[in-house]
PDB file of N, CA and C in Angstrom:
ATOM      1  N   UNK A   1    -121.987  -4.805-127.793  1.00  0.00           N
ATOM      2  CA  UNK A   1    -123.098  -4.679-128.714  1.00  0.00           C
ATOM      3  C   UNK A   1    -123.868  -5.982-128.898  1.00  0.00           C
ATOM      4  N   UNK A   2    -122.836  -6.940-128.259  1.00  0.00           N
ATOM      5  CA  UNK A   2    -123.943  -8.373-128.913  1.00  0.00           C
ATOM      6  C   UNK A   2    -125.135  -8.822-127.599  1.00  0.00           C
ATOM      7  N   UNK A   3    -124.865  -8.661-126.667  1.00  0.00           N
ATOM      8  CA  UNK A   3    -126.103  -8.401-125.693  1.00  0.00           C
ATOM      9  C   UNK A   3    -126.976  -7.569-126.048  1.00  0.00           C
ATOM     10  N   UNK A   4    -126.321  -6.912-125.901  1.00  0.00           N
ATOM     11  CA  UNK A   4    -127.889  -5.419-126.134  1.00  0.00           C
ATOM     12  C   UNK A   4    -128.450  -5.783-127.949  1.00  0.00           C
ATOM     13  N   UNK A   5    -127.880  -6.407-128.431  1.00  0.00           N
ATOM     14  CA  UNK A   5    -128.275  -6.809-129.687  1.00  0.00           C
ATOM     15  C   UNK A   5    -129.484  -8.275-129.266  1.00  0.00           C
ATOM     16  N   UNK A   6    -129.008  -8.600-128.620  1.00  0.00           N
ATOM     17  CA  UNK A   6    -130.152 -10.251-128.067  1.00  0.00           C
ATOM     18  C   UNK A   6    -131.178  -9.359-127.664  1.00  0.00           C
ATOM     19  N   UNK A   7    -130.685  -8.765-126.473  1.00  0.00           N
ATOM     20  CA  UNK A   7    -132.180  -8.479-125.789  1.00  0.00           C
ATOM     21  C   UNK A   7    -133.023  -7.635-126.839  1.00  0.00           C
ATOM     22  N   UNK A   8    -132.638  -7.217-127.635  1.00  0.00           N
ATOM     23  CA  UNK A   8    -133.702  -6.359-128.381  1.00  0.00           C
ATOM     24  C   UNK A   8    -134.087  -7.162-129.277  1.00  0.00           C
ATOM     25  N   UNK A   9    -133.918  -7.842-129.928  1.00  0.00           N
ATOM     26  CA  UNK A   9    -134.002  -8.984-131.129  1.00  0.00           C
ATOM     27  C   UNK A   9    -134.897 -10.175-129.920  1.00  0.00           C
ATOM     28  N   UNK A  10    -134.701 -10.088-129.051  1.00  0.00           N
ATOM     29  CA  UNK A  10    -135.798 -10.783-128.130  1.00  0.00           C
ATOM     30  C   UNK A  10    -137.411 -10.271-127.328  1.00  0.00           C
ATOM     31  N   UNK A  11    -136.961  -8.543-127.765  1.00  0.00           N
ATOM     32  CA  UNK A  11    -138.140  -7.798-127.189  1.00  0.00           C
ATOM     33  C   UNK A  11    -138.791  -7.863-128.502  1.00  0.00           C
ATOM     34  N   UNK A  12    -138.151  -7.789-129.520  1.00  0.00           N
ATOM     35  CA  UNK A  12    -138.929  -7.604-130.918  1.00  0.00           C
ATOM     36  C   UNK A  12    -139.785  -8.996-131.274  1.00  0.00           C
ATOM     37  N   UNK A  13    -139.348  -9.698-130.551  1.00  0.00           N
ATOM     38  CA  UNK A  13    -139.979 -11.174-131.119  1.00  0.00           C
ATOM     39  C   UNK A  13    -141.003 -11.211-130.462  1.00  0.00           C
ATOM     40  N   UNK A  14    -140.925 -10.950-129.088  1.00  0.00           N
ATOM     41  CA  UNK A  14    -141.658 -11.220-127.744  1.00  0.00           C
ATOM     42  C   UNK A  14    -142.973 -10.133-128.404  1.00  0.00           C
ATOM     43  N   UNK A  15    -142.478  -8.677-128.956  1.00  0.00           N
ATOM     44  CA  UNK A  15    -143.580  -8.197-129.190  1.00  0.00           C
ATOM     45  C   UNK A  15    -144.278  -8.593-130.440  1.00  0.00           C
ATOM     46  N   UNK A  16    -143.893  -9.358-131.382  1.00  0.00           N
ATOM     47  CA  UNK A  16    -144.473  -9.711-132.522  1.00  0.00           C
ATOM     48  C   UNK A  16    -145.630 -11.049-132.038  1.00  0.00           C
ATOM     49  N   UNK A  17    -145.462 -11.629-130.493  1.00  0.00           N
ATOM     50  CA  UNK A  17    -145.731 -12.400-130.202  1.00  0.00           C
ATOM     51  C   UNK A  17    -147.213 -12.795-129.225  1.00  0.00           C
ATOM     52  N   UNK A  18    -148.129 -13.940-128.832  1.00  0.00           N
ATOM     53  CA  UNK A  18    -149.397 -13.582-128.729  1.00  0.00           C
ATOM     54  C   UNK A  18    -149.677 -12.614-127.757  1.00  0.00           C
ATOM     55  N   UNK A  19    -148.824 -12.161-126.925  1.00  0.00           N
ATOM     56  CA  UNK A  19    -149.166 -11.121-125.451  1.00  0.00           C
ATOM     57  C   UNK A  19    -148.427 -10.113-125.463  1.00  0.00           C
ATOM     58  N   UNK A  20    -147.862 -10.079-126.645  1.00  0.00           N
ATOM     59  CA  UNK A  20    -146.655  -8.822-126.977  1.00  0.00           C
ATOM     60  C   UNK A  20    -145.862  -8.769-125.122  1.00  0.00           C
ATOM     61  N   UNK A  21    -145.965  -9.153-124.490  1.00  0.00           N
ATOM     62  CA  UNK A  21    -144.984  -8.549-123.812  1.00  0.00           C
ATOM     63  C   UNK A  21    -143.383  -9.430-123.164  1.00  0.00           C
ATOM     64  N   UNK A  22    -142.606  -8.894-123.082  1.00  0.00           N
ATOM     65  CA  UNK A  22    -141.042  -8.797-122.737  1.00  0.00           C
ATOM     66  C   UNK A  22    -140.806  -9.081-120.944  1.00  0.00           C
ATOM     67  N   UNK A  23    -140.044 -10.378-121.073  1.00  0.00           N
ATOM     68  CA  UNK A  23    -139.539 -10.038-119.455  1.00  0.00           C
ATOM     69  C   UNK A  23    -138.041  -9.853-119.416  1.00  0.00           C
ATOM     70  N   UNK A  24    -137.873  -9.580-118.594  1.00  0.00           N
ATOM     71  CA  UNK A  24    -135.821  -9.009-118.787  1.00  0.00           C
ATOM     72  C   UNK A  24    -135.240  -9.340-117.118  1.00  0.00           C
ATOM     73  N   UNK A  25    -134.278  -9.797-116.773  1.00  0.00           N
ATOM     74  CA  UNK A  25    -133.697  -9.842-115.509  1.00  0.00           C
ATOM     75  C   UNK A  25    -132.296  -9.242-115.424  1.00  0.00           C
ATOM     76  N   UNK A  26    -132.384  -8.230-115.060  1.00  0.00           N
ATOM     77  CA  UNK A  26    -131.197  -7.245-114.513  1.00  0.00           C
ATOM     78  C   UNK A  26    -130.312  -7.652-113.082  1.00  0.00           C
ATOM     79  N   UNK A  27    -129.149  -8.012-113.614  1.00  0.00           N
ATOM     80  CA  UNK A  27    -127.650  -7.983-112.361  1.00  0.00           C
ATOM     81  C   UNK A  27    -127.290  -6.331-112.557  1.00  0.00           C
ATOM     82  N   UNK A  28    -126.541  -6.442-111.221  1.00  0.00           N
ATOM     83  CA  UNK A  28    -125.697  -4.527-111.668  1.00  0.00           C
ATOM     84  C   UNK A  28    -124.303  -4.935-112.197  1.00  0.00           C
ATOM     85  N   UNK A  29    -123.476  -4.173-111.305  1.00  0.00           N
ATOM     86  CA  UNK A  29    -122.058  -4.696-112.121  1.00  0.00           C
ATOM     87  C   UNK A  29    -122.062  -3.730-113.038  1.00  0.00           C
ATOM     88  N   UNK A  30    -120.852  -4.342-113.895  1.00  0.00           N
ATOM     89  CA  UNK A  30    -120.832  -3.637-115.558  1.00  0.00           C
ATOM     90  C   UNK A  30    -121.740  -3.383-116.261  1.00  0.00           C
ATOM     91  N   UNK A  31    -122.520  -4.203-116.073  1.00  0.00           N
ATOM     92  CA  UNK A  31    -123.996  -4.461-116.663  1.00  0.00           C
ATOM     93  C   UNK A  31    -124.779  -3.136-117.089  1.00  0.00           C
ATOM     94  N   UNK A  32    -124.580  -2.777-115.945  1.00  0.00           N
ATOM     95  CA  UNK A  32    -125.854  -1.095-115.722  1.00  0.00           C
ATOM     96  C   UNK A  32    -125.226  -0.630-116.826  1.00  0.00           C
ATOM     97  N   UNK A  33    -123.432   0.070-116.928  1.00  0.00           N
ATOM     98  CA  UNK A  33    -123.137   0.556-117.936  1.00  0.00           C
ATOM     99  C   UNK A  33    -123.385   0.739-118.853  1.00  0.00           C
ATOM    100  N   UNK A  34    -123.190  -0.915-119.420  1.00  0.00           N
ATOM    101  CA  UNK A  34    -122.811  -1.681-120.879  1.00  0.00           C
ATOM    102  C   UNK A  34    -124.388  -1.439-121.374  1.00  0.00           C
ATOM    103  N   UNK A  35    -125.323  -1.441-120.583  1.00  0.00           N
ATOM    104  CA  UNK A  35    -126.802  -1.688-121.230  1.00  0.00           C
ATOM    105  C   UNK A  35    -127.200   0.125-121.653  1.00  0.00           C
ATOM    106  N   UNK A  36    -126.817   0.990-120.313  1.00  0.00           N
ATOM    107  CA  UNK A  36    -127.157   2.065-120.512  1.00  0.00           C
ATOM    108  C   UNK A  36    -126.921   2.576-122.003  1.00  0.00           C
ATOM    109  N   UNK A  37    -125.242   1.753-122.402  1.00  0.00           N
ATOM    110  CA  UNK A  37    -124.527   2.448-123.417  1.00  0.00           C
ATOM    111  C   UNK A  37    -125.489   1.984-125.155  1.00  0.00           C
ATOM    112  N   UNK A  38    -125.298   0.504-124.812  1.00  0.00           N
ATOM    113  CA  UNK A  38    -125.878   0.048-126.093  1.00  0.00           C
ATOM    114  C   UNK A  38    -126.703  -0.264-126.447  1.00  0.00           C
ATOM    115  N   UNK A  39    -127.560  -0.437-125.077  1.00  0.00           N
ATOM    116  CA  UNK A  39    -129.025  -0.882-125.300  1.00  0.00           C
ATOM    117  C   UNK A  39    -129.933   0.057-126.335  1.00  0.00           C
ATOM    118  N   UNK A  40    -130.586   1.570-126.180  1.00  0.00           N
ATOM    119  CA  UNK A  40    -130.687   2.542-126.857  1.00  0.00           C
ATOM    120  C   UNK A  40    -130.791   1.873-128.440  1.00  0.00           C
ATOM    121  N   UNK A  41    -129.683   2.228-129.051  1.00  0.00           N
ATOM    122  CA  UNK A  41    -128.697   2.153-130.136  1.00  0.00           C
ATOM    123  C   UNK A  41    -129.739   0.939-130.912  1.00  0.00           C
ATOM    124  N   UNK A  42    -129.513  -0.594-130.048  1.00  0.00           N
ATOM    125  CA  UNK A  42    -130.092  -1.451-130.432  1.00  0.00           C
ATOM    126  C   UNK A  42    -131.280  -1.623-130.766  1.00  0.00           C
ATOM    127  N   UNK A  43    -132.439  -1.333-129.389  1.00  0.00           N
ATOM    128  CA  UNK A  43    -133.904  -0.637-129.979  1.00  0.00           C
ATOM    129  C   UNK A  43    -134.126  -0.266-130.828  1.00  0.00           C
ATOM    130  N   UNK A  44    -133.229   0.986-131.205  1.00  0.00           N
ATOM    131  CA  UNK A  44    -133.789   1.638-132.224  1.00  0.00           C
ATOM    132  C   UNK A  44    -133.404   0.605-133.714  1.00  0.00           C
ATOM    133  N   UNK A  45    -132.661  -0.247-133.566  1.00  0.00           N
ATOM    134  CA  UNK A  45    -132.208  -0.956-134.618  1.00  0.00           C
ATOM    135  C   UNK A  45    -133.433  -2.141-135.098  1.00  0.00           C
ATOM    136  N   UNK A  46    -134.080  -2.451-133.745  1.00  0.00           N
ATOM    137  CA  UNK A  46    -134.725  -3.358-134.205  1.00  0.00           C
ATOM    138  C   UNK A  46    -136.005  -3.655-134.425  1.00  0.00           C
ATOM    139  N   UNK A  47    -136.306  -4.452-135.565  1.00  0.00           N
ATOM    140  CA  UNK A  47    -137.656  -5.072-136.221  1.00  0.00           C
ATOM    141  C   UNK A  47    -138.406  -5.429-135.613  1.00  0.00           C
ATOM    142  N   UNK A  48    -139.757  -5.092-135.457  1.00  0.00           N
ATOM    143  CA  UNK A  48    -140.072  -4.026-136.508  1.00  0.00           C
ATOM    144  C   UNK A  48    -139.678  -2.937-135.211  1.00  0.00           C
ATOM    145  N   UNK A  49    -139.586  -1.787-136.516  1.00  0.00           N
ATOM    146  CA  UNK A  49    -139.220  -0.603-135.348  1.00  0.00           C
ATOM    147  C   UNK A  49    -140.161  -0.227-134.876  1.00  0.00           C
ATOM    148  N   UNK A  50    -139.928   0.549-133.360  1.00  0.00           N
ATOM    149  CA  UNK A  50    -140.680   0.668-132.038  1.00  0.00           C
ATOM    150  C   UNK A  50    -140.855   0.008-131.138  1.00  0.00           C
ATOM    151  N   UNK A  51    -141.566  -1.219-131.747  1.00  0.00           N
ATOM    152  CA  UNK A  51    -141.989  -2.657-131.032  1.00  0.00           C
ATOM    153  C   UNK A  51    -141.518  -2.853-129.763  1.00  0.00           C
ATOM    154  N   UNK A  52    -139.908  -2.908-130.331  1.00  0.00           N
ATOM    155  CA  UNK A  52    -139.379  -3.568-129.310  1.00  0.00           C
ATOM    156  C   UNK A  52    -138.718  -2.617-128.033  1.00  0.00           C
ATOM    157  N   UNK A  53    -139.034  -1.535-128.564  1.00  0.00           N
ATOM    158  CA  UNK A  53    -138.554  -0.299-127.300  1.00  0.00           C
ATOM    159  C   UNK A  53    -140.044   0.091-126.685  1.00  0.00           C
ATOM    160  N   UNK A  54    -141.005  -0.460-126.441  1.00  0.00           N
ATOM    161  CA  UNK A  54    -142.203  -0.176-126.026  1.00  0.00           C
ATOM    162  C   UNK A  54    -142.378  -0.379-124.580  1.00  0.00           C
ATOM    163  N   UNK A  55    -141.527  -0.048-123.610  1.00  0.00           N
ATOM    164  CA  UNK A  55    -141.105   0.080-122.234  1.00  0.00           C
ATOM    165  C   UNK A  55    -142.752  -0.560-121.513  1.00  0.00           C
ATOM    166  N   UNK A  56    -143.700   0.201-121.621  1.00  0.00           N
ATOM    167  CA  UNK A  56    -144.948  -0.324-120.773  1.00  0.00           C
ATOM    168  C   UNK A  56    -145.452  -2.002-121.418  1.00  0.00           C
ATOM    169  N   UNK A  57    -144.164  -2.499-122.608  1.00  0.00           N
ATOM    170  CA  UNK A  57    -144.480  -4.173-122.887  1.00  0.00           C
ATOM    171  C   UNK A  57    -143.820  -4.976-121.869  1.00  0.00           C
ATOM    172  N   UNK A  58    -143.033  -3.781-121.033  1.00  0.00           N
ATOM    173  CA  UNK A  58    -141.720  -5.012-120.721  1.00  0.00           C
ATOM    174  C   UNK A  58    -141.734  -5.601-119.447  1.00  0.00           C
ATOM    175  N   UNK A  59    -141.531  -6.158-118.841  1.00  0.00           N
ATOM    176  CA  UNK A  59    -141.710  -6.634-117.177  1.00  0.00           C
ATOM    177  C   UNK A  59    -139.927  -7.041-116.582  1.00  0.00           C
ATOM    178  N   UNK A  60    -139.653  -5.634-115.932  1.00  0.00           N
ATOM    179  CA  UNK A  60    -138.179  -6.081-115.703  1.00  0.00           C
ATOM    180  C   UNK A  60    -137.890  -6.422-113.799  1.00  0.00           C
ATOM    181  N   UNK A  61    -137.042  -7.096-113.779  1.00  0.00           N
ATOM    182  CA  UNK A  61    -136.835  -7.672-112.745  1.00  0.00           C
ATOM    183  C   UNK A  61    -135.265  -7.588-112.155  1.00  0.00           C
ATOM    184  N   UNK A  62    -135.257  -7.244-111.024  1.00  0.00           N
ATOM    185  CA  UNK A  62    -133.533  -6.645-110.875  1.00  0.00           C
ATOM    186  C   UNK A  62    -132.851  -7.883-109.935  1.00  0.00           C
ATOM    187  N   UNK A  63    -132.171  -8.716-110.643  1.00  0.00           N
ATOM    188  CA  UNK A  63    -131.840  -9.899-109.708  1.00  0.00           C
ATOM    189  C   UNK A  63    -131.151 -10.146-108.937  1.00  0.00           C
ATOM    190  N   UNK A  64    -130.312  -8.811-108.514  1.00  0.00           N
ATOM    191  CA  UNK A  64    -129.490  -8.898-107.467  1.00  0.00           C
ATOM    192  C   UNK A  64    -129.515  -8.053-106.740  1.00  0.00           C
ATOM    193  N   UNK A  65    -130.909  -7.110-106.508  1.00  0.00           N
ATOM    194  CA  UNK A  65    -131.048  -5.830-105.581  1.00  0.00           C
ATOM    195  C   UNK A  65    -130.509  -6.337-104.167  1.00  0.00           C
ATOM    196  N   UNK A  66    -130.659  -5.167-103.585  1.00  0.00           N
ATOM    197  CA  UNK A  66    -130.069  -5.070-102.341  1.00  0.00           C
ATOM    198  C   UNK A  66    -131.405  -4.386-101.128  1.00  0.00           C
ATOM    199  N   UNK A  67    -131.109  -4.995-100.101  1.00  0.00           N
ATOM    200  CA  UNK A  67    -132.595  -3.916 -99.223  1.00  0.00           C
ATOM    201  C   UNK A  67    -131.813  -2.767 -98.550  1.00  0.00           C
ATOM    202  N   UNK A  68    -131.887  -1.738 -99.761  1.00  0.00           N
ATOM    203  CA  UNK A  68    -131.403  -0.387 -99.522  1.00  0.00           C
ATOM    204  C   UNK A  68    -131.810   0.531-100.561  1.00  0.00           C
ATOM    205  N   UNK A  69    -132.000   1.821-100.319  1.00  0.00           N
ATOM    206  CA  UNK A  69    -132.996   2.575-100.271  1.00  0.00           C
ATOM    207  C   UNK A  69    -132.399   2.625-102.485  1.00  0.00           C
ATOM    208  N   UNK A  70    -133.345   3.340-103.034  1.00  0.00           N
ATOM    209  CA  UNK A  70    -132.963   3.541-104.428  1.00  0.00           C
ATOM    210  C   UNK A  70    -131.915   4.801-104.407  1.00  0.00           C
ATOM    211  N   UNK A  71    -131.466   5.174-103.738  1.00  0.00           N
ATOM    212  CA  UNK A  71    -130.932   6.487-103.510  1.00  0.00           C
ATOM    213  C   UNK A  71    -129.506   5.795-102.915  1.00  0.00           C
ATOM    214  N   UNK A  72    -129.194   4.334-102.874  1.00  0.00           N
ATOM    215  CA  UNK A  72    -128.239   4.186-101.994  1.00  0.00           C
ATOM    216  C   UNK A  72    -127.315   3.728-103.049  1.00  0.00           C
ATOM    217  N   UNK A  73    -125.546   3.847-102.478  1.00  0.00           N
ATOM    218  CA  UNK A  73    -124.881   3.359-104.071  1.00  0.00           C
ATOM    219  C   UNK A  73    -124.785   2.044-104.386  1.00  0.00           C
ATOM    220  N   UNK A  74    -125.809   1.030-103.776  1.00  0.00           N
ATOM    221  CA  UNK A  74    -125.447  -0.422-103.470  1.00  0.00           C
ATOM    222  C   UNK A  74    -126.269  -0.790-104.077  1.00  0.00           C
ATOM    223  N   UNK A  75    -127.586   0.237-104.739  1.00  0.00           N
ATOM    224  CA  UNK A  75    -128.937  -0.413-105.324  1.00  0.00           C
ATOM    225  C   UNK A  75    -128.787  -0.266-106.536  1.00  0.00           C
ATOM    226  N   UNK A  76    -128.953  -1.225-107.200  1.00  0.00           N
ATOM    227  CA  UNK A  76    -129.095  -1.726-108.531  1.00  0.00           C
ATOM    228  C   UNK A  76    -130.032  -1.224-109.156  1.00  0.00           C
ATOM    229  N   UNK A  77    -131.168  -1.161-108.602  1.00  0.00           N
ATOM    230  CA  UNK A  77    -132.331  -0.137-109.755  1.00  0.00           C
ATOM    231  C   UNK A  77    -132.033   1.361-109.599  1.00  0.00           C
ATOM    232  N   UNK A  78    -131.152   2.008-108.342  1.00  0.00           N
ATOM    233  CA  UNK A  78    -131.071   2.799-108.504  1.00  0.00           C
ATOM    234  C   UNK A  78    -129.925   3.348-109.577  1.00  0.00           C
ATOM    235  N   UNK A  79    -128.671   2.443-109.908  1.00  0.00           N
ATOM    236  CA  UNK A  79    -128.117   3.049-110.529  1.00  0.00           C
ATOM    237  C   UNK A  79    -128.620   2.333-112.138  1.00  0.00           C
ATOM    238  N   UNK A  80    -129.574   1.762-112.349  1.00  0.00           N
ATOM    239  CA  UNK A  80    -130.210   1.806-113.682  1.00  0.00           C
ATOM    240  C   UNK A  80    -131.031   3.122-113.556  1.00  0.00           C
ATOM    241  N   UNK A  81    -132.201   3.400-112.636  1.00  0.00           N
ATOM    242  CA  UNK A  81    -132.577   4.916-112.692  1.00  0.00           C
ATOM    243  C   UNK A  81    -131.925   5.672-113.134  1.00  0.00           C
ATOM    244  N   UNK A  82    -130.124   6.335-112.597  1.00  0.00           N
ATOM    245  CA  UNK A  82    -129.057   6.935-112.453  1.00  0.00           C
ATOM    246  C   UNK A  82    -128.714   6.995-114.318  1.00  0.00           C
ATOM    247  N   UNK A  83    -128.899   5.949-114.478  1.00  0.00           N
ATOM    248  CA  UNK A  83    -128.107   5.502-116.064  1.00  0.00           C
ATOM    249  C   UNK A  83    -128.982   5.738-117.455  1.00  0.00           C
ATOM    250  N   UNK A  84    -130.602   5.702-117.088  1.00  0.00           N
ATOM    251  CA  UNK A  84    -131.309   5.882-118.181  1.00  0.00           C
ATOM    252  C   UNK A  84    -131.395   7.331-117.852  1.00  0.00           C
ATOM    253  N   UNK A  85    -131.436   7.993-116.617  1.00  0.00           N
ATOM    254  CA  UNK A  85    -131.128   9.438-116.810  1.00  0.00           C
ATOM    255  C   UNK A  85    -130.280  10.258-117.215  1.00  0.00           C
ATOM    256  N   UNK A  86    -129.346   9.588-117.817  1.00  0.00           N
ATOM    257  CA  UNK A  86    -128.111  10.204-118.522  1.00  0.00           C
ATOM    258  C   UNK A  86    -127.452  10.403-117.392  1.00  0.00           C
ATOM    259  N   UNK A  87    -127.641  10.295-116.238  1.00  0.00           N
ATOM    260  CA  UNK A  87    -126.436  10.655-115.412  1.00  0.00           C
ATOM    261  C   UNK A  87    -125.509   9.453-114.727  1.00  0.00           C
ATOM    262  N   UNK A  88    -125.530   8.496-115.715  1.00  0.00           N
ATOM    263  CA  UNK A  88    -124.673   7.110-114.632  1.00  0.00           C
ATOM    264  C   UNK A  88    -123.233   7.102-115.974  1.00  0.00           C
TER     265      UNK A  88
END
């Protein structure tokens, strides 16, 4: 909870801020999980509400992709795709 507690308490600032927008850098790993699980939860927790769950503020970046297809089990955006679809 205390990650997914930063990054949102960092999207909320970022959006209170002169360009409102959020950058984020994504590893896979546990990661995909742990974010799928608590990230949510946190958004909705944080000040001001909405703000900081405003997805078209955010500019995310996947830092350890792989050159393989999003469909492959090695790709990292694919199993964040996989995970915000409820199915990871």
């Amino acid at each position: 909870p205390a990650l997914a507690r930063l990054v949102a308490e960092a999207a909320a600032e970022a959006a209170r801020g002169e360009g409102g927008r959020f950058s984020l850098g994504l590893s896979g790993g546990s990661l995909v999980e742990l974010l799928a699980r608590e990230l949510p939860p946190a958004l909705g927790a944080a000040a001001p509400p909405g703000a900081a769950a405003d997805p078209s503020r955010w500019l995310v970046a996947f830092c350890d992709e792989r050159l393989v297809p999003p469909e492959h089990p090695e790709s990292t955006f694919g199993a964040y795709r996989v995970s915000g679809d409820g199915g990871g």
